[in-house]
Each structure stands twice: as C-alpha cells, then as structure tokens.
Protein backbone atom coordinates (compact mmCIF):
# COMPACT_ATOMS: atom_id res chain seq x y z
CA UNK A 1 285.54 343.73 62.65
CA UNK A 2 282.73 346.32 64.06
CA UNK A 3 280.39 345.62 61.28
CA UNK A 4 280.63 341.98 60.75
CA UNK A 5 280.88 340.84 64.33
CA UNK A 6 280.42 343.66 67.13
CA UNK A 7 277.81 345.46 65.26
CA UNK A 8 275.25 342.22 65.14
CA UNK A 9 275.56 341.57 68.33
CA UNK A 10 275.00 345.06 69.84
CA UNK A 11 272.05 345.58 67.23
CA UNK A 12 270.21 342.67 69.02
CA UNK A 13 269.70 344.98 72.25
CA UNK A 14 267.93 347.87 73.04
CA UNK A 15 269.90 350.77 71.34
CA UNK A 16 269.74 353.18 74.27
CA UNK A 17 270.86 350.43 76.93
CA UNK A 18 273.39 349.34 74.57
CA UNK A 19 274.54 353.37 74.20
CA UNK A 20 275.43 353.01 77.96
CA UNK A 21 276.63 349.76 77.70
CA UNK A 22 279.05 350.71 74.57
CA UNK A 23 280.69 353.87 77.22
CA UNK A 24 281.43 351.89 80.07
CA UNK A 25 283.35 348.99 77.66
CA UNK A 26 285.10 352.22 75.94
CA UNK A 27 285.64 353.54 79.55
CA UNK A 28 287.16 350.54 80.77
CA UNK A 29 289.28 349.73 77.68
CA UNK A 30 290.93 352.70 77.94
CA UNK A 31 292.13 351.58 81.93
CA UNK A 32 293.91 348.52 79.86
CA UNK A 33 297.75 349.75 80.25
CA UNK A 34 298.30 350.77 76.17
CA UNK A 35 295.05 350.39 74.52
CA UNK A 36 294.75 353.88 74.37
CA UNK A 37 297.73 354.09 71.61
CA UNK A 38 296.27 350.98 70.42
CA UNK A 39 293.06 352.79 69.18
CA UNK A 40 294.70 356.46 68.36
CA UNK A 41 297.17 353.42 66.33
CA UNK A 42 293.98 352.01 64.40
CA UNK A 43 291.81 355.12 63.94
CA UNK A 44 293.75 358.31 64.10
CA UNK A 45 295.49 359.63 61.23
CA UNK A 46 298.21 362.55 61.70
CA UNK A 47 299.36 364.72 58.71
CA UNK A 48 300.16 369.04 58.96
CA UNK A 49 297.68 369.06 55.98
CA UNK A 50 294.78 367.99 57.86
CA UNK A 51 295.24 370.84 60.14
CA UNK A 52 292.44 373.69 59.61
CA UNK A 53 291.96 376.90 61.58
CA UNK A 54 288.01 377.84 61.17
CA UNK A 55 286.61 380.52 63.28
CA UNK A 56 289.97 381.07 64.85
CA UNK A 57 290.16 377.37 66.14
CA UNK A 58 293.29 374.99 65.00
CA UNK A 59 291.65 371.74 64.45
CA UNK A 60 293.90 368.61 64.12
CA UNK A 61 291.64 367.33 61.57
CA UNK A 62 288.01 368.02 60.33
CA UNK A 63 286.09 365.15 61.46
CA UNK A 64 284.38 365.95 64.72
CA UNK A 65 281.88 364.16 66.99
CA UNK A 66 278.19 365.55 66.86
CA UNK A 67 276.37 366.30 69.74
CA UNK A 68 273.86 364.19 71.83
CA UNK A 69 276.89 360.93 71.83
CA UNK A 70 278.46 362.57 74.47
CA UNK A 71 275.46 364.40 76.11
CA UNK A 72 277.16 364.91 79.47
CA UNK A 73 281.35 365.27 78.95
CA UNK A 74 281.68 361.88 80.37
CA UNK A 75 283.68 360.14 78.07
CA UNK A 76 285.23 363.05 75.75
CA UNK A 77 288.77 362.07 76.28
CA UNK A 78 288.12 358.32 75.04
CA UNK A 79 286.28 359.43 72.33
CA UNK A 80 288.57 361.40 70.87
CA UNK A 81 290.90 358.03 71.19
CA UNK A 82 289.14 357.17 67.93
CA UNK A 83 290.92 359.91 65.40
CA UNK A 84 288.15 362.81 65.94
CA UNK A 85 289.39 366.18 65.64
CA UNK A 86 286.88 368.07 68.00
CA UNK A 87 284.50 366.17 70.22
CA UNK A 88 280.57 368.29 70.89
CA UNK A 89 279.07 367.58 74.08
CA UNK A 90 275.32 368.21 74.85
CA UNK A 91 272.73 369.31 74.55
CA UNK A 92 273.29 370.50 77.83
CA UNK A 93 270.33 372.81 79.98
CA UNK A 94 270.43 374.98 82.94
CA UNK A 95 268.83 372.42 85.19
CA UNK A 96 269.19 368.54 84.78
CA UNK A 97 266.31 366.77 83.18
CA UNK A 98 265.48 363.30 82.30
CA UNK A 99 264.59 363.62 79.45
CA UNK A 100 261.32 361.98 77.51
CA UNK A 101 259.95 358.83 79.03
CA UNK A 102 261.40 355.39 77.49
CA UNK A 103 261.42 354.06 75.40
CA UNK A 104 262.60 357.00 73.43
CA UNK A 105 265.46 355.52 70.89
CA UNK A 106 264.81 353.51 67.80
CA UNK A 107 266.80 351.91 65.27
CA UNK A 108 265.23 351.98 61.29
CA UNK A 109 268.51 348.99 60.16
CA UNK A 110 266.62 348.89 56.54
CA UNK A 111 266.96 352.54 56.45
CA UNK A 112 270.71 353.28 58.36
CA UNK A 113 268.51 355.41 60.25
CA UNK A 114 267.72 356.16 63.98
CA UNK A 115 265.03 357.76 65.70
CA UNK A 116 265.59 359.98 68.48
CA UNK A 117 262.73 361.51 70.81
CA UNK A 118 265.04 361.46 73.89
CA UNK A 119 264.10 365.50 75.06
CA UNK A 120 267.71 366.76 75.80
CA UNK A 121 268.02 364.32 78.95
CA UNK A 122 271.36 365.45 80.61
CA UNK A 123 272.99 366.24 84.55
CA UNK A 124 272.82 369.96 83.50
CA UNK A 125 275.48 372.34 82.47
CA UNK A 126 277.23 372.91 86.12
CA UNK A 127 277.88 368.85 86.58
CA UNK A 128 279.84 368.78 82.68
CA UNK A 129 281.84 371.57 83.18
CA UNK A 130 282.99 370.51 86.35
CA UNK A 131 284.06 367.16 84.58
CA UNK A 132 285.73 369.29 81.47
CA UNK A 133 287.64 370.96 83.79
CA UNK A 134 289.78 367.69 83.40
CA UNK A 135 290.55 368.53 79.96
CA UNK A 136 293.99 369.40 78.63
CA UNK A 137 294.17 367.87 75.12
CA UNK A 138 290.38 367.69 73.28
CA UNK A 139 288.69 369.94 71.73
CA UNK A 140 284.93 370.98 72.97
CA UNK A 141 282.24 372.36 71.63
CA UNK A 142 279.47 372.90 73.94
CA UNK A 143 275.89 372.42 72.54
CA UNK A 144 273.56 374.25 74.50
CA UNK A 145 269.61 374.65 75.18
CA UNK A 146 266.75 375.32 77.25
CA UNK A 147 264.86 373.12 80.06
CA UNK A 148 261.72 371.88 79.02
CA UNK A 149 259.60 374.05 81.22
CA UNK A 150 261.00 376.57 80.31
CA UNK A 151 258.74 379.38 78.50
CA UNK A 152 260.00 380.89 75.01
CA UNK A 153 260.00 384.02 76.12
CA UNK A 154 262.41 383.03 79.04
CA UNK A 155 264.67 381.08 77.16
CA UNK A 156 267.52 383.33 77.07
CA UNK A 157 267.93 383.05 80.35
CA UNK A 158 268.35 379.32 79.84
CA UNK A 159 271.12 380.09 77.14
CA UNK A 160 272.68 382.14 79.12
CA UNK A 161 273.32 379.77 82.29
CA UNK A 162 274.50 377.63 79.83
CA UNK A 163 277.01 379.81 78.19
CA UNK A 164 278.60 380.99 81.57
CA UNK A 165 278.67 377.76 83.34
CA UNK A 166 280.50 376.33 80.12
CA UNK A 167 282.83 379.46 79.13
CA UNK A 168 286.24 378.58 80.86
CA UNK A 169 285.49 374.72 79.26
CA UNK A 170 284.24 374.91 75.85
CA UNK A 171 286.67 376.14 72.90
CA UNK A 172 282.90 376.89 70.72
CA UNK A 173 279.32 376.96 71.43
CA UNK A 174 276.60 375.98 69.61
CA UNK A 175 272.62 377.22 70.35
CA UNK A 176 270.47 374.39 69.46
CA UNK A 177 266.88 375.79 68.72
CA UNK A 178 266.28 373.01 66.27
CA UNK A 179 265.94 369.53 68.35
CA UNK A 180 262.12 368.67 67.73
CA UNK A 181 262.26 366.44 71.21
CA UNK A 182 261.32 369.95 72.87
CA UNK A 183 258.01 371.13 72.92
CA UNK A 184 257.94 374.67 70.98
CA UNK A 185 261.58 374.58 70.98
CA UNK A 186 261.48 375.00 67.13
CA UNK A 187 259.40 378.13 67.50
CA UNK A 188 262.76 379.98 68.41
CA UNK A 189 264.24 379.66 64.55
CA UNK A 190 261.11 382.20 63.70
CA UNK A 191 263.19 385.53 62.77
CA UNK A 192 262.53 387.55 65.34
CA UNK A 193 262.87 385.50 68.28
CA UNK A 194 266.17 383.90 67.14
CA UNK A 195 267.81 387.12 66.05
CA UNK A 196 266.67 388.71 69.73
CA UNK A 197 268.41 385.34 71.60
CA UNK A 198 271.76 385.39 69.15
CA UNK A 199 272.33 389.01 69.50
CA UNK A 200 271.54 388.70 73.62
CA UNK A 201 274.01 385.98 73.72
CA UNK A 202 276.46 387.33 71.45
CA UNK A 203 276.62 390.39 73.11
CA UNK A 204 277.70 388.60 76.59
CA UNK A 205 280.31 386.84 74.64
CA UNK A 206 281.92 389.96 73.18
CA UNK A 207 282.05 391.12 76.85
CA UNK A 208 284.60 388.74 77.47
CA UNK A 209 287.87 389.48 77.60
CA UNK A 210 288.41 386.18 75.09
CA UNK A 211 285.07 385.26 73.26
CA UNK A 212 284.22 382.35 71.92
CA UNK A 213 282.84 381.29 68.86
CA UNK A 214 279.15 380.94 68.86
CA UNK A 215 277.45 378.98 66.06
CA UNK A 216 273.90 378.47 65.54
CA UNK A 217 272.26 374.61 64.87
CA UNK A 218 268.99 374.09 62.19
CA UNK A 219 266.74 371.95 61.01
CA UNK A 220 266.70 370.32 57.85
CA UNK A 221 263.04 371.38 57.35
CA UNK A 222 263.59 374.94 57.20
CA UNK A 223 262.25 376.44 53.58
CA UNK A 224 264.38 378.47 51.43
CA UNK A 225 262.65 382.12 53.19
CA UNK A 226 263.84 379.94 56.33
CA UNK A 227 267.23 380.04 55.02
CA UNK A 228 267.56 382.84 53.41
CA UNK A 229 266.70 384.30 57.45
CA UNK A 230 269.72 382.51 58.95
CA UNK A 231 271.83 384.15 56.64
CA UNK A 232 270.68 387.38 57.31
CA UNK A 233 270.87 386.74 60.96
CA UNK A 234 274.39 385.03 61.51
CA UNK A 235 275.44 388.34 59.21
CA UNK A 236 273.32 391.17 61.65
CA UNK A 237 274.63 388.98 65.03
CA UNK A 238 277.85 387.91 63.72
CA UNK A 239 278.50 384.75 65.25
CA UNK A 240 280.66 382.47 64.04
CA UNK A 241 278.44 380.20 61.88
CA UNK A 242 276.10 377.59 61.15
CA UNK A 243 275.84 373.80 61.81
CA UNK A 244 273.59 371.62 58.92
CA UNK A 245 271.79 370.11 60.11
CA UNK A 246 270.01 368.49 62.83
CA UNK A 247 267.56 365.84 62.81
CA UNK A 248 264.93 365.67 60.32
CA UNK A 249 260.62 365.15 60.67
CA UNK A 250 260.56 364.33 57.61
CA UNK A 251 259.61 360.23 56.99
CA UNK A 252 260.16 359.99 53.24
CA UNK A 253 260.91 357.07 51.70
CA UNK A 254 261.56 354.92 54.75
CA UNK A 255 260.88 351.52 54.68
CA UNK A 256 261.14 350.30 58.49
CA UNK A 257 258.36 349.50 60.61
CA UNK A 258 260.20 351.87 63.12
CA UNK A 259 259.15 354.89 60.79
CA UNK A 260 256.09 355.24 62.72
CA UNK A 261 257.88 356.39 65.61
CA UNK A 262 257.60 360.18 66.67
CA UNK A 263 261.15 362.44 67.11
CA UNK A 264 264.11 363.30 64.90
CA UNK A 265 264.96 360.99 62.20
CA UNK A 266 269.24 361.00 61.65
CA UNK A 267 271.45 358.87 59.32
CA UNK A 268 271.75 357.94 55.60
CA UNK A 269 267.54 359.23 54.50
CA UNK A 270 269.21 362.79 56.02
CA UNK A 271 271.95 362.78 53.50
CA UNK A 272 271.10 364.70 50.28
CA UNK A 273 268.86 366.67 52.46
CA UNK A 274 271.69 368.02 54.47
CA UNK A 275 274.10 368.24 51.61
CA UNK A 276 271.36 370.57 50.03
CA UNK A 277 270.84 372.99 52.78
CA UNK A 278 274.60 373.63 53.24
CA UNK A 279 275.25 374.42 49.58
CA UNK A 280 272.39 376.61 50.05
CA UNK A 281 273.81 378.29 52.74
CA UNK A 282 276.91 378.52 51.53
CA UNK A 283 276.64 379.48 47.82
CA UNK A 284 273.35 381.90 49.31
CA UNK A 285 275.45 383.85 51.62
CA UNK A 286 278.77 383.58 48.83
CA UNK A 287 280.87 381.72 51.81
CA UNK A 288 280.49 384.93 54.35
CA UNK A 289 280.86 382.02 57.38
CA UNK A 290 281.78 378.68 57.91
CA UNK A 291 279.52 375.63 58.20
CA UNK A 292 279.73 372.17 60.15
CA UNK A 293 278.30 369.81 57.88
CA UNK A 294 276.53 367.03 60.01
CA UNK A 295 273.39 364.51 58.34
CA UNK A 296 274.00 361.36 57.10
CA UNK A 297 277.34 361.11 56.67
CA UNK A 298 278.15 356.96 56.57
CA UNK A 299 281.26 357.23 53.67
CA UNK A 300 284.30 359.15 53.23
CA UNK A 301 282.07 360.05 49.70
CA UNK A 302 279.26 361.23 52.32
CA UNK A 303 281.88 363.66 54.24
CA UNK A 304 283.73 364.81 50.74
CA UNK A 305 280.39 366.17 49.21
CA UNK A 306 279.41 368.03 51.89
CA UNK A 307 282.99 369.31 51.76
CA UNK A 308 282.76 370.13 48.37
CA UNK A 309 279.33 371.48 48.77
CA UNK A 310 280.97 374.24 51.73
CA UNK A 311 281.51 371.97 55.12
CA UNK A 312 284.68 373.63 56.57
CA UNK A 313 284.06 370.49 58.92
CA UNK A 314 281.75 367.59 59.31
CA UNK A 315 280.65 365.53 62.13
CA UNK A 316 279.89 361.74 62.49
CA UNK A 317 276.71 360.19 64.83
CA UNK A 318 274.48 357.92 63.43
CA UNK A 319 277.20 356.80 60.60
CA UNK A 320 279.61 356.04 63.72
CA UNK A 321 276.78 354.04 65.20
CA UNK A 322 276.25 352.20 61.84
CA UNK A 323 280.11 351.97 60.67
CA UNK A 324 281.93 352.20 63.42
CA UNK A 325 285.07 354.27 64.53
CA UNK A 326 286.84 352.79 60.53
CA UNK A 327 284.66 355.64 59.18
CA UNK A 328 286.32 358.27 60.93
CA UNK A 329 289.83 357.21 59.48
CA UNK A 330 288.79 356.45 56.27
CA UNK A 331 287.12 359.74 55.71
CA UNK A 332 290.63 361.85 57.41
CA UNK A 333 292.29 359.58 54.90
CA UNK A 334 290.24 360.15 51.66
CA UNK A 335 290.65 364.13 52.51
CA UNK A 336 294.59 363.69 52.69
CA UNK A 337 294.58 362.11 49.52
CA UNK A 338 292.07 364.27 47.77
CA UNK A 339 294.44 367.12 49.45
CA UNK A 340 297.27 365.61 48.20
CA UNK A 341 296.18 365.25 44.80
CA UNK A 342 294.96 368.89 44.68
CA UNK A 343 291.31 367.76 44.09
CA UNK A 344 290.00 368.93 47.13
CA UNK A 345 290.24 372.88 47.81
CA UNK A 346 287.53 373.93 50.62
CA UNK A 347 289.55 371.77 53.20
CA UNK A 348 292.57 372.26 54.99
C-alpha cells in the first residue's frame, strides 16, 4: 500500500516538509486507541532466534533505525512501532543549530537515492535527553558530533558535552566524524586526530561506573590505508566498533538531474560500496569487533549480504523512505528463515 499509493503522493512534495509532515501523521496515529498494536501487528516480527547480544547489548532483532530520521528523540517510541530493533537518534551537538540553509534535501527517484546537505540541524543534546528520559522500552543509540563553529582542535569538547548529557539515556554511542554537511568535519578521520578524540572519550566512558559502548561512524570514501587506520584505532582505543557507512561524495553512475546537488548521497548507488568496506573491515581486522552495516539497504537481499559480508546489525534510512516500514519485516523475516534453515551463521 506505501509504494503504490502513499509513496506517490508524498513524493510530489518537498521531501524535507514532507519528513515533518510524515512524524506528526505517525505521531497522531499512534493517539488512535489500538493502532499502535495495529502497526507492531503489520511490521514487527517476534521469534527468540532473532535475539542478538553485540557489544553486550540484547537486541530484539537486528534491524535498527539509522541516524539523522530521528535527529532529535521526538518520535523514537513510534518508530520503533514499525518492528525496529534499536532506534539511533542524532546527530545531536552541544549547542542547537539550524542546520544548512534550505533547501538542503533532495530526492534522485531514478536513482533510489537522496541527497542530504542538511549540517546536523538539531535542538542540541540537553533538549533529547530530557525527552529520552521518557523511555522505558526502545533501544537508543545516540549519534553524536560537533557544532559547526566549532574548531577541530576543540572538538572534543563538543563530544564530550554530548556524551555526558546523553549517558543516563543512550544504551550506545556513536562519534560521527564522517557527515560531509560539516565544514572540516571529515578532517577528524585523519589518524592522529581521531585516535586522540576516541581514546579522550573512551577514557571518560571507562570512568563510569557502567560504560557504554562507543562505536565510531565512516565514510564510504575512505581508501584501503584509510581503513586499514580504523582498524588499528578501534583495536589501540577499544571501543566497541564500527558503523559502514555514512553517506557517500561520490556521484557515479547517477542518472538524476538532482546529482548536481552538493552533500551526502544515501540509498541504493551506496550499496556495493558499503557492502565492500564492511567485508573489508571485517575480514581485515579477522572479526576483532562488530560492525553496523548501514548504505543502501532497500531488500531483505540488501540486509543479508551485508550480513554475510560481517554486519552483526544493519540499519534502514533511505530504503525506509523508498519502501516503506514492509522492508523492515521482510528483511527480520528473510533472517528467521535463513536462520532457520541454517544458511545464515553471522546472525543471531
């Protein structure tokens, strides 16, 4: 029903007003006495097997919702209404921003792409933990970076704000240094400068009497050397592990007149790409720490290679935007059967 009738309809509007348009219809669904059950009824599928513990977490299933959907912990609860396992909010920063001037969101249909050059707009890190504090049933992971005037070399600081405000909230964290919507924000994946921010971070979080997992986002543009780096760093900082990938600058092979656009490029063009970097990482580093697996995922084929490439997990955004909450059933029920069937061994 999403694709052939909702789908048409919302792709005739501007895709960022219809992003706030498609919340408050979720939001006030959810008010309706029983459509609650009727979506976890449609979307959500239950079975012991689809149970995974990664990074000392017990997820419910491995399909989770990538960060930047739910930017500011507004509408995590709903969300996970639709059969996700974990739910990622941010990118949250220190101070609220608003972001890169509109219009700042583009649709590529021909490609099952979107454009994104939206600059981590967001109420700040204070204003979603105080809604989180709600929480009682969803899991969080808390995506976290630094305010756009906000110098390099004072980024920590940033990260840190972040990481405290969050703490009593978040069940993982994730440092985004890879978004290309922030000037020089890349710049911090150089070795030195990311091992010096992990290991500051890290540090705070094993001064905790309960520390969370902390996992580090990339690019998909990162060269083998690039790579090879992370490994060495998630082994010398020991955090928890790796997210593949964010969005891409890449513009290959696109074919809509929206490829001109500047920002990150998400959805299907991302999907080998992706799939490549976290077999790299995985098979590189001979499975030393767990990976989200997040590009271009719009099958239950999309989700099962990366699984079968080293994805503990995956997570869904442009292919949820494109397929619609279906996909995140069909690909919980394709790893069931798979599981089921003994064909599938790096899940569950």
């Amino acid at each position: 029903m999403y694709k052939l009738l909702l789908r048409p309809i919302l792709f005739l509007f501007d895709p960022e007003e219809v992003h706030y348009f498609t919340f408050s219809a979720i939001r006030f669904a959810c008010k309706i006495p029983g459509m609650s059950g009727l979506f976890k009824s449609l979307y959500e599928v239950r079975d012991p097997l689809l149970e995974k513990e990664v990074f000392g977490i017990r997820f419910k299933n491995p399909v989770g919702l990538a960060a930047g959907f739910d930017k500011d912990a507004k509408l995590y609860k709903e969300l996970s209404y639709f059969g996700f396992g974990f739910i990622e909010i941010g990118t949250l920063t220190p101070k609220a921003q608003p972001g890169n001037p509109r219009k700042r969101l583009f649709r590529l249909r021909e490609d099952s792409a979107v454009i994104n050059r939206m600059g981590f707009n967001n109420g700040g890190a204070v204003e979603a933990a105080n809604r989180l504090k709600e929480n009682k049933t969803v899991l969080i992971g808390g995506n976290i970076g630094k305010n756009k005037d906000t110098a390099n070399e004072d980024a920590g600081t940033d990260y840190d704000i972040c990481f405290e405000a969050l703490f009593p909230y978040a069940d993982y964290f994730v440092v985004n240094v890879s978004s290309p919507n922030t000037p020089n924000l890349r710049a911090l994946q150089e070795k030195e400068p990311l091992k010096a921010l992990l290991l500051a971070l890290q540090q705070k979080n094993l001064s905790k009497p309960s520390p969370k997992p902390i996992l580090l986002k990339i690019a998909p543009d990162l060269t083998d050397e690039q790579l090879l780096d992370i490994i060495e760093i998630v082994n010398e900082t020991k955090i928890a592990g790796v997210i593949a990938t964010n969005t891409t600058l890449s513009r290959d092979g696109l074919v809509s007149e929206n490829k001109v656009e500047t920002g990150g490029l998400s959805g299907k063009p991302l999907t080998n790409r992706s799939t490549e970097v976290i077999r790299f990482l995985s098979e590189k580093s001979n499975k030393s720490f767990p990976i989200i697996g997040v590009g271009g995922i719009h099958s239950a084929d999309d989700a099962i290679e990366k699984i079968r490439a080293g994805a503990s997990l995956v997570q869904l955004y442009t292919g949820f935007i494109y397929e619609g909450p279906k996909l995140v059933r069909d690909i919980n029920k394709r790893i069931l059967k798979e599981l089921k069937q003994g064909t599938l061994h790096n899940c569950g």
